[in-house]
Protein backbone atom coordinates (compact mmCIF):
# COMPACT_ATOMS: atom_id res chain seq x y z
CA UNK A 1 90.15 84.05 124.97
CA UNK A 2 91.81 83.55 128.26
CA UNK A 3 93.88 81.76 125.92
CA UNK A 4 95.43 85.15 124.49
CA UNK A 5 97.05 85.77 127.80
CA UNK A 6 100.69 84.73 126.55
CA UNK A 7 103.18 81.79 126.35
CA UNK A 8 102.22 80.20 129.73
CA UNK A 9 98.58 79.88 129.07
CA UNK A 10 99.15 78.65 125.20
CA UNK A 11 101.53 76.13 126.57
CA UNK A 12 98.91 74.76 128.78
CA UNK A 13 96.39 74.86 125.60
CA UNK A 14 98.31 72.61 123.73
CA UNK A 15 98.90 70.39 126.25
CA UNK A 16 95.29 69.85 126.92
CA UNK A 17 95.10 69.91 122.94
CA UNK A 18 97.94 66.98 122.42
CA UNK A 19 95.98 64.58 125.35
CA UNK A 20 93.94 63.53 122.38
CA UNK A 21 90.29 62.61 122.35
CA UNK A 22 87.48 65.34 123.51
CA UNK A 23 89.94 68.10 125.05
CA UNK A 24 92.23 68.01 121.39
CA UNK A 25 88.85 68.11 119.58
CA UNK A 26 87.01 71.40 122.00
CA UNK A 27 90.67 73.12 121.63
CA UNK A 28 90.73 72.83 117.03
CA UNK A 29 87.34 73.75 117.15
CA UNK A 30 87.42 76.84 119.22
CA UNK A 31 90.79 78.17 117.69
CA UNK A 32 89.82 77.10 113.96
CA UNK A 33 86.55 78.62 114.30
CA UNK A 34 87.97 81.57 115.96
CA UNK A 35 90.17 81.85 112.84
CA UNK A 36 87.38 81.46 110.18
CA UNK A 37 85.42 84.75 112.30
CA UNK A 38 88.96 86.55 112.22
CA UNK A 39 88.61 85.74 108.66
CA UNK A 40 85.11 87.09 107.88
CA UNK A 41 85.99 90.42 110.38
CA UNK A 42 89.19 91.33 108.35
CA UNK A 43 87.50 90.71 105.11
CA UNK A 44 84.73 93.27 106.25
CA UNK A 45 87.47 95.66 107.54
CA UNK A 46 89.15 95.69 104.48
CA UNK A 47 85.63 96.34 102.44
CA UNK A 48 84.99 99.03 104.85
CA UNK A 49 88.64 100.94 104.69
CA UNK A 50 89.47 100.24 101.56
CA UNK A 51 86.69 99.41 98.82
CA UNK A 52 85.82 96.19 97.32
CA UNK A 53 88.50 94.42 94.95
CA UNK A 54 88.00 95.40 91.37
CA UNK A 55 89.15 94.02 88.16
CA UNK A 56 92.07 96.45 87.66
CA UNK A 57 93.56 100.34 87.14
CA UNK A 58 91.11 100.95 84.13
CA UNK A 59 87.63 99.58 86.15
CA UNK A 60 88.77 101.55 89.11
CA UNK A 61 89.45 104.46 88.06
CA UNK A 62 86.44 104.58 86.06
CA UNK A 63 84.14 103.72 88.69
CA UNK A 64 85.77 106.13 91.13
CA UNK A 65 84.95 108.90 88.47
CA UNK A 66 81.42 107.53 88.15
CA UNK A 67 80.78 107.97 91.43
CA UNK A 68 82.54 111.61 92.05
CA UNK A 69 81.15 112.71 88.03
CA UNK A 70 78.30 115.12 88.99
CA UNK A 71 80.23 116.89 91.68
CA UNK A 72 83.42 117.18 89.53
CA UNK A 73 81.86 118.04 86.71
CA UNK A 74 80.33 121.07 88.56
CA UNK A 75 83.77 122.04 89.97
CA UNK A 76 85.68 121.87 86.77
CA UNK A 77 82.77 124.05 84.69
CA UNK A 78 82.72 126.47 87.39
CA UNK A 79 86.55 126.74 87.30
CA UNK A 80 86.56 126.78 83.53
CA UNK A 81 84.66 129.73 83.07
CA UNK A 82 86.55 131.91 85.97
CA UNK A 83 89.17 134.22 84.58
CA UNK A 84 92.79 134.90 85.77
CA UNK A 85 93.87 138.34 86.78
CA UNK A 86 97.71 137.82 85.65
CA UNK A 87 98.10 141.07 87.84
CA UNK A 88 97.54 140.00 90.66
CA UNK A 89 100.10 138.34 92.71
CA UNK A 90 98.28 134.80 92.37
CA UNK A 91 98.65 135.62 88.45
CA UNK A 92 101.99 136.83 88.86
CA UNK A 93 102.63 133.23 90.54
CA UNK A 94 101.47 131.58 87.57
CA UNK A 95 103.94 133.08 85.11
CA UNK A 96 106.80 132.82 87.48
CA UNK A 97 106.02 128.67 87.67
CA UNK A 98 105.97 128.75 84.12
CA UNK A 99 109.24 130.62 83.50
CA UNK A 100 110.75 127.92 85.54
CA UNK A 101 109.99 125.26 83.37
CA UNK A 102 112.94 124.73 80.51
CA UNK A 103 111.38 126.18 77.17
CA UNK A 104 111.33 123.59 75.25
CA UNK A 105 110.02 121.49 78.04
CA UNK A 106 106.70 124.36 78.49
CA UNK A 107 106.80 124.40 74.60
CA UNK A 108 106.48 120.22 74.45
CA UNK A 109 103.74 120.90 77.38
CA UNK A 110 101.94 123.07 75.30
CA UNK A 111 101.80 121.29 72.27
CA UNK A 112 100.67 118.04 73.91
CA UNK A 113 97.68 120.46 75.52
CA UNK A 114 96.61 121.61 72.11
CA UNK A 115 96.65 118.21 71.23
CA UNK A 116 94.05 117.08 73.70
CA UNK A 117 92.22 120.36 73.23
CA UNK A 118 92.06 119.64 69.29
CA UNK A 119 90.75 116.05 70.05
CA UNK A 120 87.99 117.50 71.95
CA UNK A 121 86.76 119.94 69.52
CA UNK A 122 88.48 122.91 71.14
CA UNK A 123 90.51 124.28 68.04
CA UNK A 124 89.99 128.12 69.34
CA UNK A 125 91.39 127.67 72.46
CA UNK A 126 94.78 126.77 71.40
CA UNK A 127 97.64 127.97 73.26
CA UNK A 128 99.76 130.13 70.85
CA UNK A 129 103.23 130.03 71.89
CA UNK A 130 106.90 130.23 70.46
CA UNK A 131 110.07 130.45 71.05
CA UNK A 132 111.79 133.97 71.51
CA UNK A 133 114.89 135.50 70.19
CA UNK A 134 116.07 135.17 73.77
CA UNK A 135 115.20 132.10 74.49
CA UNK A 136 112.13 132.61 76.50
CA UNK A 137 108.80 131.36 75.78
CA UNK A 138 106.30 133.91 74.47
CA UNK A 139 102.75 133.89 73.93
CA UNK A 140 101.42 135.00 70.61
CA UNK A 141 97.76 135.56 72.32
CA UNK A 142 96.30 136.53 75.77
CA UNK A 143 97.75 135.02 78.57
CA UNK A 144 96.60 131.00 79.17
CA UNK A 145 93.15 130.56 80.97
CA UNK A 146 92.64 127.81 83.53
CA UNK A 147 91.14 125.29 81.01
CA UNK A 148 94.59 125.85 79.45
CA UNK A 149 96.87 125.92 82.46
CA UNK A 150 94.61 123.16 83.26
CA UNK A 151 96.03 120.81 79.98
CA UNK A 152 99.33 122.41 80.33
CA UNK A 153 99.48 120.38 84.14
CA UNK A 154 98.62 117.36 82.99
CA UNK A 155 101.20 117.04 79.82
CA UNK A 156 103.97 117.76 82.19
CA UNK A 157 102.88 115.21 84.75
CA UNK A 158 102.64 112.93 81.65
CA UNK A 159 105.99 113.85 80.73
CA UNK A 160 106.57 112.83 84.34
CA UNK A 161 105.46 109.83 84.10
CA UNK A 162 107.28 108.73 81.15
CA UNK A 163 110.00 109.07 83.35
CA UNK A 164 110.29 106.24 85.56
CA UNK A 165 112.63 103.21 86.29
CA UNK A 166 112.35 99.88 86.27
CA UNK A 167 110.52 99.30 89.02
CA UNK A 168 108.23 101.87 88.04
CA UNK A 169 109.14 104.66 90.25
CA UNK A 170 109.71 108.12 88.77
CA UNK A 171 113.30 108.87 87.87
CA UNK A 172 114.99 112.22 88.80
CA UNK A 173 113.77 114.32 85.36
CA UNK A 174 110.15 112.66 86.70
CA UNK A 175 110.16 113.82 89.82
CA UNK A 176 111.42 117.20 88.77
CA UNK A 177 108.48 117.37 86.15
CA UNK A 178 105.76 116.22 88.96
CA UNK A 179 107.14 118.88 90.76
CA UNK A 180 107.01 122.00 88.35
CA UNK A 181 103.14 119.86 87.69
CA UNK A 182 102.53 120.42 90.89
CA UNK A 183 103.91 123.75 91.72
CA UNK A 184 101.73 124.89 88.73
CA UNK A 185 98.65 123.34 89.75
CA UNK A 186 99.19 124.68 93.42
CA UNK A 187 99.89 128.48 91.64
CA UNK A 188 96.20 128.45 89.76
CA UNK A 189 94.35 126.88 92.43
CA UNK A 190 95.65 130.10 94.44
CA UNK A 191 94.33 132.12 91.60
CA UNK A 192 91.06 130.85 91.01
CA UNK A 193 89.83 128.72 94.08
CA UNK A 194 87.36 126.96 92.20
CA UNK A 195 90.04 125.14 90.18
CA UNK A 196 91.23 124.11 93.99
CA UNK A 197 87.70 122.93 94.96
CA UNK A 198 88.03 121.30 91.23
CA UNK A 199 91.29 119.27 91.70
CA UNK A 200 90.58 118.20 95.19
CA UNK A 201 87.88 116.06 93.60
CA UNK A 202 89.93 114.33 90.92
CA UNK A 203 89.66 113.97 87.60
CA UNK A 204 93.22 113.28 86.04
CA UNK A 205 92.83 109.54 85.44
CA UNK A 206 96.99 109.49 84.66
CA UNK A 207 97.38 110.68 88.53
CA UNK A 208 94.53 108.31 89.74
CA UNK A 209 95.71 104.75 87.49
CA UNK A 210 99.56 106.10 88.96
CA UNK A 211 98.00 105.99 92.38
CA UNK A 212 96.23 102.62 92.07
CA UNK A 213 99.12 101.09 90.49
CA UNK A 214 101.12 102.67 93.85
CA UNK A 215 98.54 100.92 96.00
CA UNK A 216 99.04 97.58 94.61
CA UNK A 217 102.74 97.95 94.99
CA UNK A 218 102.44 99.45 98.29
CA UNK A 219 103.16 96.40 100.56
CA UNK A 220 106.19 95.38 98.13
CA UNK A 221 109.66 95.41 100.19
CA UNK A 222 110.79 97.45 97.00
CA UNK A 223 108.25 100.58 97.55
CA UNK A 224 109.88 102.94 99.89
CA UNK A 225 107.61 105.20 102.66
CA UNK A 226 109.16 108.11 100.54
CA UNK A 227 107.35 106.70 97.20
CA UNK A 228 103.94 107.61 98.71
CA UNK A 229 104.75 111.32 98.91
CA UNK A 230 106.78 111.34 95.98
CA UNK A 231 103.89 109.69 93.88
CA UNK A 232 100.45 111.57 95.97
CA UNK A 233 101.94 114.97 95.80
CA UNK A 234 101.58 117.46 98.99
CA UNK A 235 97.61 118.11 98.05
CA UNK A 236 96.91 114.26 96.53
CA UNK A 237 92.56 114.75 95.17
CA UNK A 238 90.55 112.74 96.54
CA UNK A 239 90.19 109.93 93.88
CA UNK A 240 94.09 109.57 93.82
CA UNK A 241 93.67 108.66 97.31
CA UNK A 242 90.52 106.45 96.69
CA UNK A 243 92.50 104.43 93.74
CA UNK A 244 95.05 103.96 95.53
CA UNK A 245 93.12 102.28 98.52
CA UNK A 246 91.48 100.17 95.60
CA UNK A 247 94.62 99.18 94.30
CA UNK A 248 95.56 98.32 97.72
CA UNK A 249 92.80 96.47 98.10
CA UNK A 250 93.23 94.91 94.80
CA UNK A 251 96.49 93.50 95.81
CA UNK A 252 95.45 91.87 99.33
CA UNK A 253 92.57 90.21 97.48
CA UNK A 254 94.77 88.38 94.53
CA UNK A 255 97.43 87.60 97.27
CA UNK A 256 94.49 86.13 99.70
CA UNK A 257 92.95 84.24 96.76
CA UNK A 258 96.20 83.00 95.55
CA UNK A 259 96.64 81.22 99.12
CA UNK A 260 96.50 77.19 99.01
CA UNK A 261 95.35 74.52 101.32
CA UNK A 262 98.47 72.35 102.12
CA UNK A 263 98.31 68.60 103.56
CA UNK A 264 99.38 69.82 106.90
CA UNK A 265 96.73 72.56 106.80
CA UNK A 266 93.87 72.27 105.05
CA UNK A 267 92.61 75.23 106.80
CA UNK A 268 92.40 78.05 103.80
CA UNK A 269 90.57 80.43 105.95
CA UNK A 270 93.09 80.53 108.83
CA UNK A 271 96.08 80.56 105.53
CA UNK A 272 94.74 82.98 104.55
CA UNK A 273 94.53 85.64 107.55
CA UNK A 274 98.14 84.41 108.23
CA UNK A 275 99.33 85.76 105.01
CA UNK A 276 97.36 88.72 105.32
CA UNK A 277 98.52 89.24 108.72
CA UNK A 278 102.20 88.54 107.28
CA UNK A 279 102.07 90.60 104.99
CA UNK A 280 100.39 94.11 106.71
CA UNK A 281 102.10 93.56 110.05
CA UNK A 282 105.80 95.01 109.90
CA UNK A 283 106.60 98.11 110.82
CA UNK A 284 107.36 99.44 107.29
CA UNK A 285 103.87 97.97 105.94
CA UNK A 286 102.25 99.72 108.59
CA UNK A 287 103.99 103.29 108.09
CA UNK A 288 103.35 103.20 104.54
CA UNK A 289 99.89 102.01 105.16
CA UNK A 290 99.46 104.98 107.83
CA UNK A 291 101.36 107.43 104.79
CA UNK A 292 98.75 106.90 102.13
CA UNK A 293 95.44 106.38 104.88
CA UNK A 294 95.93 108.87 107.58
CA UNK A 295 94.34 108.85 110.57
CA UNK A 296 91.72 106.18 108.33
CA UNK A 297 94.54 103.53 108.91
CA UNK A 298 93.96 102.68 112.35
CA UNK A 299 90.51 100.92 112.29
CA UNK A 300 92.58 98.63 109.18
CA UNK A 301 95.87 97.77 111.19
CA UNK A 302 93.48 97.28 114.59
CA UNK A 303 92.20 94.63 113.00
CA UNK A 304 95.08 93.39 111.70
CA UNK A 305 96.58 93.49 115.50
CA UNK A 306 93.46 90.85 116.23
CA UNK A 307 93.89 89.03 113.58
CA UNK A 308 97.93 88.20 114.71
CA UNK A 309 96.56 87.57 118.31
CA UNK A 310 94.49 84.43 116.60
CA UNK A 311 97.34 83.59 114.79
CA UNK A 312 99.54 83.30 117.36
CA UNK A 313 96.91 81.38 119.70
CA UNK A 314 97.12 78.94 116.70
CA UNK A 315 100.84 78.30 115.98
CA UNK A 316 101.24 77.50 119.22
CA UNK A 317 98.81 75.17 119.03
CA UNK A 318 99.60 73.88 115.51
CA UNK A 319 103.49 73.77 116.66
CA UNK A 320 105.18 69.85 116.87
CA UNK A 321 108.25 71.00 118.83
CA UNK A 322 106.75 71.19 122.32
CA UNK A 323 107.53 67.67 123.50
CA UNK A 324 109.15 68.93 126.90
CA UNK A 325 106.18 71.77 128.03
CA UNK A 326 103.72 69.28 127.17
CA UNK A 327 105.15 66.49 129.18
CA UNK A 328 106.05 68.96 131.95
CA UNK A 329 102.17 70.10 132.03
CA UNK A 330 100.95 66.46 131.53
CA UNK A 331 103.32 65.43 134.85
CA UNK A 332 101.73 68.35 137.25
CA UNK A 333 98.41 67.09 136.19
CA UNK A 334 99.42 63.69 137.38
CA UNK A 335 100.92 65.20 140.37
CA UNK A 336 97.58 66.81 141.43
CA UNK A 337 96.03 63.82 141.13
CA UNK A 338 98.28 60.99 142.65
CA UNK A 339 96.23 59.62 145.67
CA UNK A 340 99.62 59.55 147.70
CA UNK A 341 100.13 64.19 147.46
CA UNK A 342 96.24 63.91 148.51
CA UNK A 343 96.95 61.84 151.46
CA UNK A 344 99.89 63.53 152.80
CA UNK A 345 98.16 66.82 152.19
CA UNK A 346 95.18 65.67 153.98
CA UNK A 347 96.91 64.39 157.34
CA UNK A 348 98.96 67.79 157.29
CA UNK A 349 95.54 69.26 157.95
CA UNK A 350 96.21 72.31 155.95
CA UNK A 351 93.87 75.33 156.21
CA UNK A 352 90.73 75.30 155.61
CA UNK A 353 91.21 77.08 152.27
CA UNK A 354 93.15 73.99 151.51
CA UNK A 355 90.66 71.69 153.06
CA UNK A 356 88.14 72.68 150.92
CA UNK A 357 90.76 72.90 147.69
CA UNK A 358 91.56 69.31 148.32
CA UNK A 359 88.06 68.12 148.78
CA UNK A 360 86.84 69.27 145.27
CA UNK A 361 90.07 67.64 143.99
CA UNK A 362 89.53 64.51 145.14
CA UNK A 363 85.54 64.59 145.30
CA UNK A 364 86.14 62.48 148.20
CA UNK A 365 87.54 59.50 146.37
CA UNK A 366 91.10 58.23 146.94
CA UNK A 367 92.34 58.29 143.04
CA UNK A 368 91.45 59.82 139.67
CA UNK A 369 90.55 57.53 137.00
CA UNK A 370 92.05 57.83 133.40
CA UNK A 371 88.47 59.48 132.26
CA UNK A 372 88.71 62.57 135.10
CA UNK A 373 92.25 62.86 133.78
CA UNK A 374 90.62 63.73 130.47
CA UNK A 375 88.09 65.97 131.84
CA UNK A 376 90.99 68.10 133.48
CA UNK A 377 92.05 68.67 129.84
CA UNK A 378 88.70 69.05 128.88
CA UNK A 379 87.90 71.42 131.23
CA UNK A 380 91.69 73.49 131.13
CA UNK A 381 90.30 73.60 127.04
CA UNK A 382 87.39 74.89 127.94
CA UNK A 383 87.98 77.42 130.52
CA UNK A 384 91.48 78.79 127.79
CA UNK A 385 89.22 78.89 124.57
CA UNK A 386 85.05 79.84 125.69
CA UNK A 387 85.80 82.36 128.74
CA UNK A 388 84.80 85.98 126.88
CA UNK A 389 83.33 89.15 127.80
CA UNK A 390 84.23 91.65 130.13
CA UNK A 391 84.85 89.46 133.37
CA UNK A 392 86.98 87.07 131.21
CA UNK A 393 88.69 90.14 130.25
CA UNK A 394 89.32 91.28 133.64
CA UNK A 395 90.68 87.59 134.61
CA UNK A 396 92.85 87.95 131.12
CA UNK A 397 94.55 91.23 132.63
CA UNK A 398 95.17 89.52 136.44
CA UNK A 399 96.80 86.18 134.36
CA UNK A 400 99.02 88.71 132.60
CA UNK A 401 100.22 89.99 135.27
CA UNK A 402 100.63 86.98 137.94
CA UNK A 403 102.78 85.62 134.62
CA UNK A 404 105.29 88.98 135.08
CA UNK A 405 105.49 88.09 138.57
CA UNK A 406 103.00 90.53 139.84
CA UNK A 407 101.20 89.61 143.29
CA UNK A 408 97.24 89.06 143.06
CA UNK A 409 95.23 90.28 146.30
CA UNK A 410 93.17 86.87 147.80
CA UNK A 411 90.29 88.60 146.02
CA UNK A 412 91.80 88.82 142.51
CA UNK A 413 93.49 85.66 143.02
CA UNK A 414 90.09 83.90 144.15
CA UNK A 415 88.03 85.63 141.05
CA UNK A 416 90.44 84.33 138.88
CA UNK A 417 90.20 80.80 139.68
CA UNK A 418 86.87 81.14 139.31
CA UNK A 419 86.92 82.67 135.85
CA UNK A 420 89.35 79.82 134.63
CA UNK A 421 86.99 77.11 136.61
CA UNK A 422 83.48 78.65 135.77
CA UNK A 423 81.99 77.18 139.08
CA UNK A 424 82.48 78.20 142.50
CA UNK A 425 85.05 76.22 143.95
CA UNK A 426 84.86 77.75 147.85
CA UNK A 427 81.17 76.40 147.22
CA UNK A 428 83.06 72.45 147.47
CA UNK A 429 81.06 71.12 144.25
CA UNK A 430 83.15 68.22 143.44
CA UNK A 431 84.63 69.22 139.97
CA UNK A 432 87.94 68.63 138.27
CA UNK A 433 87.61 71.56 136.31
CA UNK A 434 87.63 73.54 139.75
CA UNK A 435 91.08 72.42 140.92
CA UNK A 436 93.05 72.44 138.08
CA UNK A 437 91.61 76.34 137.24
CA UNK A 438 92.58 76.96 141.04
């Protein structure tokens, strides 16, 4: 809308919108229905960037591992049956990880993964470890195998995660176990690439309900930019990433259903793209948007940036405290249409531009009735709120900058009247709409 142009143009909006009568009621239409498509284009945005709204952690997680199952499952078998060659420098890597986690901390890592072995069946694949004379860890058997190292992840990141503080965050021992998870999960994928291939898919539904649960916190003032890395990892899988956008999504959905009509706006539509719009537009929302989405943010916060514009367009609309501007605008209207500036201007004999300016002013009649006063409104409503396309957008970029103080050329000065007016005024049709857009 030519409307969108900035504080100058709104002004004259809701000045045209305050006259009352036909002009007030083409102004809420155009801006509240503007605000119900804003609605419906954020809505499918959000869909599109971020997955439909589910239930909670459990249903997402589980659907995001119905969807990835075949392809995982692949990964994982294939990774499963590949063996380690603890001689090799990736191998080497391995053990060195492990040595750096505390011994009773590997030993309380190891148990836990012959506990979820055990529950699946998998007696025979026990890790056998204990404790040395010297303190060290030692294994009773051959060396662990990926389906081990695999389990032995997965109960320190649990460990991890039991370590968190109030606010749900991990505490200092949590981070330092997420990291030695990590660091060990890094170390096989390096061995066996498969397991890499495996991981990168997902599959750890601790990780992925963690990541959803970060999503739906992700717009609180209390989750830091920081918490995203701390809580993805370097190498996050794919379904941490995709639970996380759910949870996300999750959130923005309760908050946007949560949002009430009120007696001074019974508008829930345009509520409700204000609070989304409130709540995804400052600058930390956006980084830590752009930290867990990448480069897949941009299409999401674009249409956010839209979504403000018709905002804005409608607080200044929907604002009470414009008294002054309005009567100011309402006085140059009367102005431009006292009979006495038309006479003098007439036996001045101005140019012909002027001539011919005047003439579709007046329509060759010596006063304006309280009706064309109206249609001045009318037609300033118009011209603000149904102007679009590409030569609306061209006369949007010459109003923005004749408002910074920028001199138009006759041309762009003359195509912009005629934008605002949408007749030809030079053509001297008598029209109201044609003077006041001139």
């Amino acid at each position: 809308m030519l409307a969108d142009a900035g504080f100058a143009a709104q002004a004259l909006l809701d000045a045209s919108a305050a006259s009352g009568g036909r002009p007030g009621q083409i102004v809420r239409d155009a801006i509240e229905g503007r605000m119900v498509r804003t609605g419906e284009a954020l809505d499918t945005a959000l869909d599109t960037t971020l997955g439909q709204a589910p239930l909670g952690p459990r249903s997402a997680v589980e659907a995001i591992a119905q969807r990835t199952a075949p392809a995982r499952t692949e990964a994982y078998r294939a990774a499963y049956s590949a063996p380690i060659n603890y001689a090799s420098p990736q191998g080497m890597k391995i053990e060195e990880v492990l040595g750096r986690v505390a011994p009773d901390d590997l030993i309380a890592g190891i148990v836990e993964a012959n506990k979820e072995m055990r529950s699946r069946g998998e007696i025979n694949q026990q890790i056998m470890a204990v404790l040395g004379v010297d303190g060290n860890v030692q294994f009773l058997r051959e060396m662990p195998n990926v389906e081990q190292l695999d389990e032995v992840k997965k109960a320190l990141q649990k460990i991890a995660y039991d370590n968190t503080d109030d606010f749900g965050r991990l505490t200092g021992t949590g981070q330092r176990y997420a990291r030695l998870s990590g660091e060990l999960r890094d170390a096989v994928a390096d061995a066996v690439p498969d397991y890499g291939t495996a991981v990168s898919i997902g599959g750890d539904k601790i990780a992925e309900e963690r990541a959803f649960m970060l999503g739906r916190d992700l717009l609180s003032p209390r989750t830091e930019i920081e918490d995203v890395m701390l809580q993805l990892g370097k190498k996050p899988s794919a379904a941490q990433v995709e639970s996380a956008k759910v949870g996300l999504r999750s959130y923005i959905a309760k908050t946007l259903g949560d949002v009430r009509a009120v007696p001074s706006d019974m508008n829930i539509d345009a509520r409700q793209v204000i609070k989304a719009v409130t709540d995804m537009s400052s600058d930390n929302a956006r980084a830590k948007i752009k930290a867990l989405m990448g480069a897949e943010a941009d299409a999401l916060l674009k249409q956010i940036d839209e979504a403000a514009q018709s905002a804005v367009v409608r607080a200044a609309v929907a604002t009470n405290s414009k008294t002054a501007v309005r009567g100011g605008i309402r006085q140059g209207v009367e102005e431009i249409t006292a009979p006495g500036v038309v006479g003098q201007a007439m036996a001045g004999e101005p140019i012909n531009a002027t001539k011919a300016l005047i003439q579709s002013i007046t329509g060759q009649t010596s006063e304006y009735t309280a009706t064309q006063k109206q249609r001045i409104f009318e037609d300033i409503a118009r011209a603000l709120t149904e102007k679009k396309g590409q030569t609306a957008q061209a006369a949007l970029i010459y109003l923005q900058q004749a408002m910074r103080g920028q001199s138009l050329t006759a041309a762009q000065n003359e195509f912009l009247a005629r934008q605002i007016a949408g007749t030809t005024v030079m053509a001297g049709i008598p029209a109201a709409q044609e003077v006041t857009g001139r």
